[in-house]
Protein backbone atom coordinates (compact mmCIF):
# COMPACT_ATOMS: atom_id res chain seq x y z
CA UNK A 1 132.37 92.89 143.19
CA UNK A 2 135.52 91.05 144.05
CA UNK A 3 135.85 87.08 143.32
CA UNK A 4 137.78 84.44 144.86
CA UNK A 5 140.07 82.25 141.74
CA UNK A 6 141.54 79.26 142.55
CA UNK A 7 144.02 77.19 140.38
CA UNK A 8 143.15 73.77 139.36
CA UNK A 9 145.92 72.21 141.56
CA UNK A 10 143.23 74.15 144.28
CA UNK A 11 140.09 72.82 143.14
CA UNK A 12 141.56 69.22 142.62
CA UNK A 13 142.47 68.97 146.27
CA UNK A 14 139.30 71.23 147.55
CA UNK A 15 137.11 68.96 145.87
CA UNK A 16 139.36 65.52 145.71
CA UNK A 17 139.25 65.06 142.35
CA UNK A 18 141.83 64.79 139.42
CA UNK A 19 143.46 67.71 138.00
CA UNK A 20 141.72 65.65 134.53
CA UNK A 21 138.14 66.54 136.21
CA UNK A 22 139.06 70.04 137.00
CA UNK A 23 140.33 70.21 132.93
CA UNK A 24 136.92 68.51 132.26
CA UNK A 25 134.64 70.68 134.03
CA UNK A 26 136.52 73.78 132.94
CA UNK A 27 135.68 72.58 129.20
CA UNK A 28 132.02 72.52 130.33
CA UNK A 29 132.12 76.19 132.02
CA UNK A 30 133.60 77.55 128.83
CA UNK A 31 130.59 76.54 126.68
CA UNK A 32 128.33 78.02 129.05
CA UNK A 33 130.01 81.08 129.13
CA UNK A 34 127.71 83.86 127.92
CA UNK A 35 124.82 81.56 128.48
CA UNK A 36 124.85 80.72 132.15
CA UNK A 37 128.01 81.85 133.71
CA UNK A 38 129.69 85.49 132.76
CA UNK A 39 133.22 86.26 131.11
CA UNK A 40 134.70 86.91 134.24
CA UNK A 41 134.58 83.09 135.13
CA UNK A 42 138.56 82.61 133.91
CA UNK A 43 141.24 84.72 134.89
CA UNK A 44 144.51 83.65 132.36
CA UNK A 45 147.78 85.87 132.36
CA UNK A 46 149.38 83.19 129.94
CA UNK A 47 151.36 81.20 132.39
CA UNK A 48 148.38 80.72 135.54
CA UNK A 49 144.80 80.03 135.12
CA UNK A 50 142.60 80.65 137.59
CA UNK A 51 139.02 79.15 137.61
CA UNK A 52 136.15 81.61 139.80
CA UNK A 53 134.94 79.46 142.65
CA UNK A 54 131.13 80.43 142.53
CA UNK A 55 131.05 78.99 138.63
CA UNK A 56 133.45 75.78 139.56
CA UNK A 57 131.25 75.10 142.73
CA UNK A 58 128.13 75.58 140.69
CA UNK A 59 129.28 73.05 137.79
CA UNK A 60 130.52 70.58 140.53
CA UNK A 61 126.85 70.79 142.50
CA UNK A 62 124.20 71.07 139.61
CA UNK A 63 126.47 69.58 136.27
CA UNK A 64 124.08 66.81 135.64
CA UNK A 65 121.02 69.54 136.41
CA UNK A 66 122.51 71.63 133.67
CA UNK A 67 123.18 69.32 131.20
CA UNK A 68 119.67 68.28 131.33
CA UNK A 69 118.39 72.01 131.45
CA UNK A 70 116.45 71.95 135.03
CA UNK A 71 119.13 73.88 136.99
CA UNK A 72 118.29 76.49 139.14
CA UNK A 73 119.76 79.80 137.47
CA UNK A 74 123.22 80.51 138.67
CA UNK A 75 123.32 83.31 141.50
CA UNK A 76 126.78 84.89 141.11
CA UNK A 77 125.73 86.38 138.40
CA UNK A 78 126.68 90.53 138.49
């Protein structure tokens, strides 16, 4: 299945936040990875990183949900 990544220059100005949010939530995703969102969630060639939408939506919309553990399971899951 094919994914859309966005930079976090994209998801700072999709969602009108700081590029310091965007690093913020992207700390979050990475300590769910494996638990709640797959390995595929980060692409990083060395010089770009790219963020999948589906897991930076889902940590924008439910973050306080997950955090206190009554989320609804994530659905872009393969």
């Amino acid at each position: 299945m094919l994914y859309t990544y966005e930079t976090k220059k994209q998801l700072s100005k999709r969602y009108a936040v700081s590029i310091s949010t965007v690093d913020n939530r992207q700390k979050e995703i990475k300590k769910l990875i494996g638990k709640r969102y797959p390995e595929e969630a980060f692409l990083d060639n060395g010089r770009i990183h790219r963020i999948r939408s589906d897991v930076f939506d889902d940590i924008m919309i439910y973050g306080d949900r997950i955090a206190a553990g009554v989320a609804p399971e994530f659905g872009g899951r393969d």
